[in-house]
C-alpha atoms as a PDB file:
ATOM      1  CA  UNK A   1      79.765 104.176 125.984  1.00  0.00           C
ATOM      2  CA  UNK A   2      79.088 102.816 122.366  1.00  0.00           C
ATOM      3  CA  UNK A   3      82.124 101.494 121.010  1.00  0.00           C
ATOM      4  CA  UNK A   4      83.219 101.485 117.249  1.00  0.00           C
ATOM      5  CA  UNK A   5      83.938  98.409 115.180  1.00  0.00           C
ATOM      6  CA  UNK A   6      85.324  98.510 111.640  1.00  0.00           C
ATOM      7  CA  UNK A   7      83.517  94.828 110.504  1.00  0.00           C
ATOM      8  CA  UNK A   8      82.856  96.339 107.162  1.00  0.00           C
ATOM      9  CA  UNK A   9      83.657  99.347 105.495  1.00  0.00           C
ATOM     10  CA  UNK A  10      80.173 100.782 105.749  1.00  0.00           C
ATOM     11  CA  UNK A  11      80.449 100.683 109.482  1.00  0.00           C
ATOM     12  CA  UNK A  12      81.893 104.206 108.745  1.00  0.00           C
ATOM     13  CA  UNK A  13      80.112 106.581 107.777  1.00  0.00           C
ATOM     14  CA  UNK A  14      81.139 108.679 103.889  1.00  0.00           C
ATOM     15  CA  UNK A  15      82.581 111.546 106.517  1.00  0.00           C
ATOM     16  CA  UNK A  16      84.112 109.323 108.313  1.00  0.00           C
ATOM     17  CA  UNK A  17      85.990 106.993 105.586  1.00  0.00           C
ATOM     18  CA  UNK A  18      87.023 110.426 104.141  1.00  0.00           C
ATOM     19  CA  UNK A  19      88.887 111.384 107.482  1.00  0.00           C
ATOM     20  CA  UNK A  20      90.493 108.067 107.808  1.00  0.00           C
ATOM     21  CA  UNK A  21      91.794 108.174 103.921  1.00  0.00           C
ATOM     22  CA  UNK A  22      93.023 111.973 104.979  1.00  0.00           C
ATOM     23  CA  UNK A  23      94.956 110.502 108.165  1.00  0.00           C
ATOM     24  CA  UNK A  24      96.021 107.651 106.059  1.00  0.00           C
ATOM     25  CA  UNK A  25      97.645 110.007 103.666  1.00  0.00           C
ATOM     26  CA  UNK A  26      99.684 112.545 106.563  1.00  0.00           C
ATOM     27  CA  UNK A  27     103.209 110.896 106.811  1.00  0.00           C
ATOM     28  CA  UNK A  28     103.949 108.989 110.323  1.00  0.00           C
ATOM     29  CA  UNK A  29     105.643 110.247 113.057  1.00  0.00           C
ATOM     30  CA  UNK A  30     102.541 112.942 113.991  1.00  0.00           C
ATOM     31  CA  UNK A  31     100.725 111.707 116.545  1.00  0.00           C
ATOM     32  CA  UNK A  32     101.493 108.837 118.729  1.00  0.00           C
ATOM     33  CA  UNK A  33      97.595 107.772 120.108  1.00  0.00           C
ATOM     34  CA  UNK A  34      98.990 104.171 120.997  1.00  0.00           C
ATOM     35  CA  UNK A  35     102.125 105.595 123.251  1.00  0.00           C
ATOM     36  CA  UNK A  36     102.411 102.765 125.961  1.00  0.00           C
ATOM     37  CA  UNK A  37      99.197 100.798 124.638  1.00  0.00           C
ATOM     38  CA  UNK A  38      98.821  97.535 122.467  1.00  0.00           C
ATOM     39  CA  UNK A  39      96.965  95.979 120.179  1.00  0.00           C
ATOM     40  CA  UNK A  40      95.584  92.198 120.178  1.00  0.00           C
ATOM     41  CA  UNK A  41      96.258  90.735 116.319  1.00  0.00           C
ATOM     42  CA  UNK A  42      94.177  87.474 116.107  1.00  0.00           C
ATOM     43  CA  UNK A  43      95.406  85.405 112.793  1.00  0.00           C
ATOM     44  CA  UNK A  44      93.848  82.349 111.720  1.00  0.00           C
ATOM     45  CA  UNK A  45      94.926  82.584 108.271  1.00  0.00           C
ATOM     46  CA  UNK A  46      98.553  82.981 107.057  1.00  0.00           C
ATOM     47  CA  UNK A  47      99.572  86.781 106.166  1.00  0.00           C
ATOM     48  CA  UNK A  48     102.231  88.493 104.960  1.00  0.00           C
ATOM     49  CA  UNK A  49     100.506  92.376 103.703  1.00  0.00           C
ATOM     50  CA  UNK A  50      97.678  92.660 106.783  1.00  0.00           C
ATOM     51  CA  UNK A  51     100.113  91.494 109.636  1.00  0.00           C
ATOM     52  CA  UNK A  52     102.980  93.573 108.571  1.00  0.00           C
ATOM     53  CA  UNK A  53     101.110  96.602 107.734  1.00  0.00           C
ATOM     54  CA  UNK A  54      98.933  96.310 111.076  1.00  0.00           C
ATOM     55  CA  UNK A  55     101.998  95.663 113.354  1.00  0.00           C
ATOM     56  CA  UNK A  56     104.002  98.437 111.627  1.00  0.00           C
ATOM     57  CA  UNK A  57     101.070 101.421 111.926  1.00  0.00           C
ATOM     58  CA  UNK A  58     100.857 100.311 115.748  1.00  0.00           C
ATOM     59  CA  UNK A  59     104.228 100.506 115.998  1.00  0.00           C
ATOM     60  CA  UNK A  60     104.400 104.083 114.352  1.00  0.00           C
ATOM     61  CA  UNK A  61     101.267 105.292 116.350  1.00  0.00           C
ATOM     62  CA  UNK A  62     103.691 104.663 119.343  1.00  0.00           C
ATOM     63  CA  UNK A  63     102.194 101.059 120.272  1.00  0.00           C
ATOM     64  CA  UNK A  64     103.014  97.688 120.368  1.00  0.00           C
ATOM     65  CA  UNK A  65     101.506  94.849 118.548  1.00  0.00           C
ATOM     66  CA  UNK A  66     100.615  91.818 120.141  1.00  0.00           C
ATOM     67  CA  UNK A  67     100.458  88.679 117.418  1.00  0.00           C
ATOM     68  CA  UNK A  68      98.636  85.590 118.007  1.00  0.00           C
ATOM     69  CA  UNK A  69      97.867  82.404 116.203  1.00  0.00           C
ATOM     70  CA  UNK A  70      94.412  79.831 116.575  1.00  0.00           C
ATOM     71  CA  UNK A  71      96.250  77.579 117.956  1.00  0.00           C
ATOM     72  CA  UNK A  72      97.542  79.568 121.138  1.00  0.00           C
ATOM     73  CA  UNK A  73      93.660  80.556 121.586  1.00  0.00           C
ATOM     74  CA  UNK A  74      91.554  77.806 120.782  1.00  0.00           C
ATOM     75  CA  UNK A  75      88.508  80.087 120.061  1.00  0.00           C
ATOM     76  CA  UNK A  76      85.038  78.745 121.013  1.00  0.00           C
ATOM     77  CA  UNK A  77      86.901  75.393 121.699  1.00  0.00           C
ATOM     78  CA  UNK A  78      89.008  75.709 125.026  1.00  0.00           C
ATOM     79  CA  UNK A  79      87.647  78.692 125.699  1.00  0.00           C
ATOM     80  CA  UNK A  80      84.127  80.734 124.429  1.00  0.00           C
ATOM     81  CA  UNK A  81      84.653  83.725 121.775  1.00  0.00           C
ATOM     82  CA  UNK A  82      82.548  86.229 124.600  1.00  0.00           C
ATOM     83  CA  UNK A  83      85.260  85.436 127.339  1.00  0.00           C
ATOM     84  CA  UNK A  84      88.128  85.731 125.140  1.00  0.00           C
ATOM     85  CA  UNK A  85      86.534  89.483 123.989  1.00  0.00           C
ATOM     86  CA  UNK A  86      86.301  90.584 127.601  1.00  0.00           C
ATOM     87  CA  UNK A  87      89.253  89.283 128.778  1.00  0.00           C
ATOM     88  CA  UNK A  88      91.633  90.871 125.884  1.00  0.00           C
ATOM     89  CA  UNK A  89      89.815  94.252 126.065  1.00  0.00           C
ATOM     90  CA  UNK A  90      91.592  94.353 129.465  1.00  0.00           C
ATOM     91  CA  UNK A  91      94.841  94.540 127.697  1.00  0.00           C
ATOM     92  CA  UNK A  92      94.195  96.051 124.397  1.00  0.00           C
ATOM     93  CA  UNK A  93      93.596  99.315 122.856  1.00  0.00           C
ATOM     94  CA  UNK A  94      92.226  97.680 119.753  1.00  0.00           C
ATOM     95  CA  UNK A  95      91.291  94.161 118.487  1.00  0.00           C
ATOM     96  CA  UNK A  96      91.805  92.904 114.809  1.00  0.00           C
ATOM     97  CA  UNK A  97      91.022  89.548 113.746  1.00  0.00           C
ATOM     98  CA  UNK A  98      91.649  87.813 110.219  1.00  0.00           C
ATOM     99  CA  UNK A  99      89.609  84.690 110.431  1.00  0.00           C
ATOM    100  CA  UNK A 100      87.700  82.362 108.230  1.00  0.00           C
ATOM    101  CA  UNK A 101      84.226  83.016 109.920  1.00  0.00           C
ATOM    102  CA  UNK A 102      82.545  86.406 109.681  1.00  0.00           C
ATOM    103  CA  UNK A 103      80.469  85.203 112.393  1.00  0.00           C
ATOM    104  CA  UNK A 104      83.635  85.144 115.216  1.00  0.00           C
ATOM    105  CA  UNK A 105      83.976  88.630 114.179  1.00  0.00           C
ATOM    106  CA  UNK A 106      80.845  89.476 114.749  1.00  0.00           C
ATOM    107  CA  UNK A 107      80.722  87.501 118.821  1.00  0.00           C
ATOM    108  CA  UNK A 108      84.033  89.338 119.355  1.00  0.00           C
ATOM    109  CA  UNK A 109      82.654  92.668 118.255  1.00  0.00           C
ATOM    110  CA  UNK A 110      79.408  91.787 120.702  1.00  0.00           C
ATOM    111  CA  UNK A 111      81.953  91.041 123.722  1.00  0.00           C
ATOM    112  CA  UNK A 112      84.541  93.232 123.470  1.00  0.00           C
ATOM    113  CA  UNK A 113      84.501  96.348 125.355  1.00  0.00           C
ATOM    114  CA  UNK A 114      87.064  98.350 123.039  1.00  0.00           C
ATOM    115  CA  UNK A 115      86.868  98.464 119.080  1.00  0.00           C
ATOM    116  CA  UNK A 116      87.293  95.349 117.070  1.00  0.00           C
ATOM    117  CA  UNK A 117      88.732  95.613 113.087  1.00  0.00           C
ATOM    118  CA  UNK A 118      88.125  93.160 110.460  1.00  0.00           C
ATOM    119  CA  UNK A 119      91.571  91.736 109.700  1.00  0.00           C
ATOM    120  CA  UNK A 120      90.037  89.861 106.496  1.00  0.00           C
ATOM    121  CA  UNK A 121      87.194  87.325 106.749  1.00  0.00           C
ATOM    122  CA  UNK A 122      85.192  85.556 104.057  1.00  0.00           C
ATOM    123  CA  UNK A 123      82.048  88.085 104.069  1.00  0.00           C
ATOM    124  CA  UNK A 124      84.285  91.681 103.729  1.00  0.00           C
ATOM    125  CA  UNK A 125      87.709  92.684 103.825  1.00  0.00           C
ATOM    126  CA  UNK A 126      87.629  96.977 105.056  1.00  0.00           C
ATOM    127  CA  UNK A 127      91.351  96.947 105.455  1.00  0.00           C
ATOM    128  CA  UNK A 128      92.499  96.350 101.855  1.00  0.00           C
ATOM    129  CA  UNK A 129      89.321  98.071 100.699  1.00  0.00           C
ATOM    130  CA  UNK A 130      90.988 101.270 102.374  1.00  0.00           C
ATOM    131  CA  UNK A 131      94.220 100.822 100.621  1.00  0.00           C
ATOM    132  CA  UNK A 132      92.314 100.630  97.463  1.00  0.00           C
ATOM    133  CA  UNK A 133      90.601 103.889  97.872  1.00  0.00           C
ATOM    134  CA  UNK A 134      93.561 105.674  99.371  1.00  0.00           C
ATOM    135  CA  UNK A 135      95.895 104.291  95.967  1.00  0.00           C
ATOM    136  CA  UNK A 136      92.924 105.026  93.945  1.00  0.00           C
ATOM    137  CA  UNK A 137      92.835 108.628  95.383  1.00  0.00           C
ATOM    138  CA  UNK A 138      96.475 109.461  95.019  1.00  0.00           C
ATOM    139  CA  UNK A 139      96.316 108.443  91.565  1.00  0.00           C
ATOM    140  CA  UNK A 140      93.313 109.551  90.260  1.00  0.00           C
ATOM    141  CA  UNK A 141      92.476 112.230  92.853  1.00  0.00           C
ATOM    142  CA  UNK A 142      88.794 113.409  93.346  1.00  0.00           C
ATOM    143  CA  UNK A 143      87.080 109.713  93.251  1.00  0.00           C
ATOM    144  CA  UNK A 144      83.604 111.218  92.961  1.00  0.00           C
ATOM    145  CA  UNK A 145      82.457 110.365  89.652  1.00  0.00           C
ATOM    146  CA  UNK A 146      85.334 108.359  88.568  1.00  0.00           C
ATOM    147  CA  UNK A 147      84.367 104.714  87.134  1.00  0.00           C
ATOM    148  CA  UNK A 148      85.700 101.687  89.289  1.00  0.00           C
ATOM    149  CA  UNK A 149      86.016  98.329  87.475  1.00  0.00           C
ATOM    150  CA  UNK A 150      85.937  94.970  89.131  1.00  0.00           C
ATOM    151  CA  UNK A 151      86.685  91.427  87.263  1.00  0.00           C
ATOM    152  CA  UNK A 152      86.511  88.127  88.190  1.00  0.00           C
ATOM    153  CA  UNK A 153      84.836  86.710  91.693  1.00  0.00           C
ATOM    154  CA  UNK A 154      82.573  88.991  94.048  1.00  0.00           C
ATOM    155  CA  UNK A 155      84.571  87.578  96.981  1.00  0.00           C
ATOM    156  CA  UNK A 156      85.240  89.475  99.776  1.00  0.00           C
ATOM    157  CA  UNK A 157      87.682  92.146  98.595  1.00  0.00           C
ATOM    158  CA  UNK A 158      85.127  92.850  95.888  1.00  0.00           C
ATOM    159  CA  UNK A 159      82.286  93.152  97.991  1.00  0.00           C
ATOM    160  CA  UNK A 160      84.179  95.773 100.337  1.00  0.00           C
ATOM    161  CA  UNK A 161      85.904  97.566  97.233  1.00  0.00           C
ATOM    162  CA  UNK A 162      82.431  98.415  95.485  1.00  0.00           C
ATOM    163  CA  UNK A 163      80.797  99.457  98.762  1.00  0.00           C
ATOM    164  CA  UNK A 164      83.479 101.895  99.924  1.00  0.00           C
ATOM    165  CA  UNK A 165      83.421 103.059  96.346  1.00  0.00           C
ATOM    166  CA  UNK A 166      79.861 103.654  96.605  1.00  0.00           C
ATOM    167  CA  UNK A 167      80.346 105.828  99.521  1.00  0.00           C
ATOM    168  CA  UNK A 168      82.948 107.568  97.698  1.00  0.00           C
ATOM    169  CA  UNK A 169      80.621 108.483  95.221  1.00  0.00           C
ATOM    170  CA  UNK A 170      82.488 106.508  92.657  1.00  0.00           C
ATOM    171  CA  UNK A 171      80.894 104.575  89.726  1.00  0.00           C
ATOM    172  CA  UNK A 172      81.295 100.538  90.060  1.00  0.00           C
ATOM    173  CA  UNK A 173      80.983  98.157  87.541  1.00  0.00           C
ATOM    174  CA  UNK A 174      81.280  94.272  87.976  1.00  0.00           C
ATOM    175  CA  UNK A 175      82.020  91.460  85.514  1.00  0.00           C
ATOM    176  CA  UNK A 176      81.927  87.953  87.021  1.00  0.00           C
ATOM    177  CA  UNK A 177      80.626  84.824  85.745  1.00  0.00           C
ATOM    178  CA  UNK A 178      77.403  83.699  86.078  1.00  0.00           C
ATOM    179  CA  UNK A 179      76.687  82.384  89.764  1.00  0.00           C
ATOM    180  CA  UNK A 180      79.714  84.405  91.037  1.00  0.00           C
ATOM    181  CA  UNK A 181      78.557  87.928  91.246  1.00  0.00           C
ATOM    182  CA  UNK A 182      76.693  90.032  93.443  1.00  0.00           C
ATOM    183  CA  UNK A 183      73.924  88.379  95.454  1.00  0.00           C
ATOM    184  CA  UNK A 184      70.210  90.647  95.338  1.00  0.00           C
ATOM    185  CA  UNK A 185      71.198  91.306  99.204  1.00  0.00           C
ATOM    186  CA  UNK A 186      74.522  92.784  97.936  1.00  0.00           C
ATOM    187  CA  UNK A 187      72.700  94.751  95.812  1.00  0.00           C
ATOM    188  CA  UNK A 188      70.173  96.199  98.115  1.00  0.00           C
ATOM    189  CA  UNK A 189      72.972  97.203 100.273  1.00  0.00           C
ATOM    190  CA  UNK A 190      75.224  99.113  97.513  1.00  0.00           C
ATOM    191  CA  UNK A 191      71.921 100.465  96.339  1.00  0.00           C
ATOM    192  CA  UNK A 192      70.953 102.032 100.069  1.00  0.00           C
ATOM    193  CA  UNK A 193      74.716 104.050  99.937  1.00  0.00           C
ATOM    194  CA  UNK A 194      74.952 105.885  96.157  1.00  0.00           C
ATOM    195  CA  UNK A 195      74.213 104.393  92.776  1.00  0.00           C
ATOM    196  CA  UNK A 196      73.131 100.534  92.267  1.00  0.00           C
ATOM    197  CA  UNK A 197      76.667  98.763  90.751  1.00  0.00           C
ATOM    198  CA  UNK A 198      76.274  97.676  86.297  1.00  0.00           C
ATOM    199  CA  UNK A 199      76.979  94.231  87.094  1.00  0.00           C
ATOM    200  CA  UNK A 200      78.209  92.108  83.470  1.00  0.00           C
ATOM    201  CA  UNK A 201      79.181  89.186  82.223  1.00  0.00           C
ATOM    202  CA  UNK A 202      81.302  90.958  79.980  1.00  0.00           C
ATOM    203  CA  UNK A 203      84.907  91.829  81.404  1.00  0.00           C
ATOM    204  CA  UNK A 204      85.420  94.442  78.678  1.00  0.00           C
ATOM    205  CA  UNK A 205      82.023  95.834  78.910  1.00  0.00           C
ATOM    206  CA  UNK A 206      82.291  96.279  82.782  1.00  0.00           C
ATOM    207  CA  UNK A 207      86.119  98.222  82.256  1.00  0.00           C
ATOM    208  CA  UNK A 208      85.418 100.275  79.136  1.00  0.00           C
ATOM    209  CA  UNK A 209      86.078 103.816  80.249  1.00  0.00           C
ATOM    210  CA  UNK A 210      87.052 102.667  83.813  1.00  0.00           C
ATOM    211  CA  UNK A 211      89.833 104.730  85.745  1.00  0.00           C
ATOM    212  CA  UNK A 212      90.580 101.426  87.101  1.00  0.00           C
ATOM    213  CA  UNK A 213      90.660  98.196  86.677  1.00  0.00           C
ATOM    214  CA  UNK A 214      90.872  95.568  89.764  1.00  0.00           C
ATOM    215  CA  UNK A 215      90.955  91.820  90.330  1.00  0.00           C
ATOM    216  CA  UNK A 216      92.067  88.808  92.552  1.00  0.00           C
ATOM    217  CA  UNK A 217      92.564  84.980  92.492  1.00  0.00           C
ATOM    218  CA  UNK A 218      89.900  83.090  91.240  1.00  0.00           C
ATOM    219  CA  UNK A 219      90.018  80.691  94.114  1.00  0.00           C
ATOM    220  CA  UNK A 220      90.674  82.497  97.564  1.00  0.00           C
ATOM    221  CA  UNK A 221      92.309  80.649 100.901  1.00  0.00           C
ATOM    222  CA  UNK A 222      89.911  78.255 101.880  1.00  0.00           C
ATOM    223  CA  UNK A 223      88.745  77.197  98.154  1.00  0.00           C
ATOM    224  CA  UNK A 224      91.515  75.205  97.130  1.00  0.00           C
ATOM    225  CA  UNK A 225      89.000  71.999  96.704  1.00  0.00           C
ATOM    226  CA  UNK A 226      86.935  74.324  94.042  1.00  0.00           C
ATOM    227  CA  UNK A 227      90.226  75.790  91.948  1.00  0.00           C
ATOM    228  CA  UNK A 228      89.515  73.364  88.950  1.00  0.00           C
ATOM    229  CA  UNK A 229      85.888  74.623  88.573  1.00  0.00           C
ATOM    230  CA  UNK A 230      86.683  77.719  89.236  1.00  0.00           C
ATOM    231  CA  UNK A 231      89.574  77.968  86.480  1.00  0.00           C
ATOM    232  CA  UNK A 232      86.406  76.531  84.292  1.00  0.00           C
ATOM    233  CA  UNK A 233      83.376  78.907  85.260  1.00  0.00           C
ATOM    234  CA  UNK A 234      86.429  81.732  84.968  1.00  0.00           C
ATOM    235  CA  UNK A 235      87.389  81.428  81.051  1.00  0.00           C
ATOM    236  CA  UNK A 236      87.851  84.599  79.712  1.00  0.00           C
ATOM    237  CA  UNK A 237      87.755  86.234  82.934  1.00  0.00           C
ATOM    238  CA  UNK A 238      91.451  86.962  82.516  1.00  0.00           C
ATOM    239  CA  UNK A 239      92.455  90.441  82.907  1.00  0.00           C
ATOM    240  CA  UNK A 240      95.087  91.046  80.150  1.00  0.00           C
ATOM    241  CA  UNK A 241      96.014  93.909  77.673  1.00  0.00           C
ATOM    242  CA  UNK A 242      93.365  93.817  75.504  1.00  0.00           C
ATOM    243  CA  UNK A 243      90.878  94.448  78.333  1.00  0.00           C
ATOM    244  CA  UNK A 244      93.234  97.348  79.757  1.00  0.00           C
ATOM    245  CA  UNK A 245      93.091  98.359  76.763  1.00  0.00           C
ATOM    246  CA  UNK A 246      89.154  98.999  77.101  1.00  0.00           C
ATOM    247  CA  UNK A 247      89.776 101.018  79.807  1.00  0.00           C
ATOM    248  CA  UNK A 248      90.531 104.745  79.853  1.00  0.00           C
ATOM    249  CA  UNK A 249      93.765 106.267  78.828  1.00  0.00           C
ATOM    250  CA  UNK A 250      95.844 106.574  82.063  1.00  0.00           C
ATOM    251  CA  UNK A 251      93.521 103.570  83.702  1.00  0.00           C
ATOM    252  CA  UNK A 252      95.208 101.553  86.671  1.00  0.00           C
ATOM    253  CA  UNK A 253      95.567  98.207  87.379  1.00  0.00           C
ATOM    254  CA  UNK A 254      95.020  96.696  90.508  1.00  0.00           C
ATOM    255  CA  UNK A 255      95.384  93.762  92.877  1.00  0.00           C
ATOM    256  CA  UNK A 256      95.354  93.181  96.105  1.00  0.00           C
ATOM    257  CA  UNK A 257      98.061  90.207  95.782  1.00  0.00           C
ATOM    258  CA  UNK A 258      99.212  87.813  95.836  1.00  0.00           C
ATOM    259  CA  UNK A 259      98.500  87.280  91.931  1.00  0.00           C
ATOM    260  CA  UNK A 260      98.773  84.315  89.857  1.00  0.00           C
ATOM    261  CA  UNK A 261      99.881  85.268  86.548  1.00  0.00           C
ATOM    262  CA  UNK A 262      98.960  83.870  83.920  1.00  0.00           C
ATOM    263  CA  UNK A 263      95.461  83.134  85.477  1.00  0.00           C
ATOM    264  CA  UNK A 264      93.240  86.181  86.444  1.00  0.00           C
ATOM    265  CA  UNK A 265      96.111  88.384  85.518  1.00  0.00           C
ATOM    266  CA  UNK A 266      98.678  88.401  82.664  1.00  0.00           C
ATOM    267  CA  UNK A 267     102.377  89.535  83.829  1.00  0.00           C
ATOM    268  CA  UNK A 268     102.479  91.866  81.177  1.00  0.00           C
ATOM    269  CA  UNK A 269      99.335  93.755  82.901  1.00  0.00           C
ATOM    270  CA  UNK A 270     100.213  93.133  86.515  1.00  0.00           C
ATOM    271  CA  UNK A 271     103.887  93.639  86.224  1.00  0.00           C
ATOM    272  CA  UNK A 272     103.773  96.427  83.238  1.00  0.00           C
ATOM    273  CA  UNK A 273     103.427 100.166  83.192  1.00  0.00           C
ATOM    274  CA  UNK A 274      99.792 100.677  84.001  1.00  0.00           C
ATOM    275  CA  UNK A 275      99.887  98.453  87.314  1.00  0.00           C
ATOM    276  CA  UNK A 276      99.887 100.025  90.872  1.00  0.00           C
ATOM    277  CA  UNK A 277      99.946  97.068  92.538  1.00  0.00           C
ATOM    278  CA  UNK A 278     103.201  97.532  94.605  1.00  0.00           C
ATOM    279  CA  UNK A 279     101.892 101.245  95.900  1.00  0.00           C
ATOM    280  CA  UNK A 280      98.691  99.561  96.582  1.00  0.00           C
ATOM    281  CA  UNK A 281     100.278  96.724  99.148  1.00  0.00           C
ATOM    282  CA  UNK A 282     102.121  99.895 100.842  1.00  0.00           C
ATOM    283  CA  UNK A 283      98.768 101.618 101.575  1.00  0.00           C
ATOM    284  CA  UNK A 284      97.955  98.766 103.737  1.00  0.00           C
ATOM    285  CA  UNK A 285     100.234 100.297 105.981  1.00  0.00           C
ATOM    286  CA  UNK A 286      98.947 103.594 105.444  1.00  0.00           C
ATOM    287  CA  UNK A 287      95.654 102.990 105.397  1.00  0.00           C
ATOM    288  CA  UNK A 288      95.834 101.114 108.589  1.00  0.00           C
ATOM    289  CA  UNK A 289      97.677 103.453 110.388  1.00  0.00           C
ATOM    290  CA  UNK A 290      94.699 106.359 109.483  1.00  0.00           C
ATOM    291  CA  UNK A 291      91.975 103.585 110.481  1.00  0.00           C
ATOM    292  CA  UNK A 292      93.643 103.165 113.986  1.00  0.00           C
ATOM    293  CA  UNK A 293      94.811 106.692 114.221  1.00  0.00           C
ATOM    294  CA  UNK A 294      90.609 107.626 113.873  1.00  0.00           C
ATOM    295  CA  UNK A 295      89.135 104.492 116.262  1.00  0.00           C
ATOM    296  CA  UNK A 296      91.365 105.315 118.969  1.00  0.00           C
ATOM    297  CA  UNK A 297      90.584 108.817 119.272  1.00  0.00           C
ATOM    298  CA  UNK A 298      86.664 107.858 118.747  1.00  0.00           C
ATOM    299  CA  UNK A 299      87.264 105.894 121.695  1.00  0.00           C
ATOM    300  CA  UNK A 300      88.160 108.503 123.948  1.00  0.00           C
ATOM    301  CA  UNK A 301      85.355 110.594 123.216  1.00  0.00           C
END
């Protein structure tokens, strides 16, 4: 039996992504796929949206969530990554890990015996890229065509934003400083699902016309040491009203929190009429619940 991992968002197929936005968009209480199940939630880094959003869909798909810190595990330490895979796909439906490493994702996913999601890590971050396309969706419907704008860092929820976009046949643009965009491997891969991405220095460039507009921090979990530089390399990176005001009439803002305003974000953007940002952190819940709703029935096929 082949068994499905969600490491990145192109791990699903355009048909497939489409199904899971569809689930992610029926209201709970359905199905219950996870009735006297559980799933194993690894954290390594603090949460507040992915660990209440993925203990809450369990929870609604009729199963129970089973949280665990580093600490309790001691992963590839006290005990190797491979054993820890086979020994919790004995008890779990479903494994989701938010770690530091891609690459413990990736030994997991070799190990374990049922599917593993990607909770967050530094190379992708599927989960919040659903949400994304699921807000996006309900507020622009058909994505197809529609212009995605991305400013500031190609980090992780960049990278997985602009390839689910892709697949979604949207249009994605990306303005990030020199040295923190898109690497030519990023492009290759964008370029393999739909349209290459117009990557810019030029914020207002990269969101005129846009349907929406989307950042993050400028230093993510883990870069603390590199803030001051980054605040530096990021000077008029900032997305504010005058580049909103580039976009298109009706555009959206978005952000996959938490923000800091005043740095990649104004309030008056993030906390004004034009931002979805609240909706958005709600669709992790949604979109979660669609993702798990779809891997558990794959696994019983």
């Amino acid at each position: 039996m082949t068994v499905r991992h969600v490491l990145e968002i192109d791990d699903l197929r355009a048909e497939e992504l489409d199904e899971v936005l569809r689930r992610a968009a029926e209201p709970p209480g359905g199905d219950r796929p996870l009735a006297g199940r559980t799933v194993g939630l690894y954290f390594e880094k603090p949460s507040l949206r992915t660990r209440h959003s993925s203990e809450v869909a369990v929870v609604q798909l009729g199963g129970h969530p089973v949280t665990f810190r580093r600490e309790e595990v001691g992963s590839g330490e006290r005990e190797p990554v491979a054993d820890i895979a086979r020994v919790l796909s004995g008890y779990h439906a479903v494994l989701g890990a938010r770690v530091f490493d891609h690459r413990l994702l990736e030994e997991l996913a070799a190990a374990a015996t049922v599917p593993v999601v990607n909770l967050l890590s530094d190379r992708g971050h599927p989960c919040q890229a659903l949400a994304d396309l699921l807000t996006m969706r309900q507020h622009l419907g058909e994505l197809e065509g529609a212009t995605v704008a991305w400013v500031g860092d190609f980090n992780n929820v960049a990278r997985s934003l602009a390839l689910g976009a892709t697949m979604m046949g949207m249009k994605v643009r990306l303005a990030c400083p020199p040295g923190y965009g898109p690497t030519d491997e990023d492009l290759d891969r964008l370029a393999a699902l739909g349209a290459p991405p117009v990557v810019t220095t030029r914020p207002t460039e990269a969101v005129a016309g846009a349907a929406a507009v989307h950042t993050d921090v400028w230093a993510s979990m883990g870069q603390e040491d590199e803030a001051e530089e980054r605040a530096r390399a990021f000077e008029g990176f900032q997305v504010d009203d005058r580049v909103m005001d580039a976009a298109a009439p009706g555009a959206v803002f978005m952000h996959c929190l938490p923000a800091h305003r005043g740095e990649e974000v104004t309030a008056s953007v993030v906390d004004g009429p034009r931002s979805v940002v609240i909706a958005q952190a709600h669709n992790r819940l949604h979109s979660m619940r669609g993702l798990l709703s779809w891997l558990v029935e794959e696994a019983q096929r």
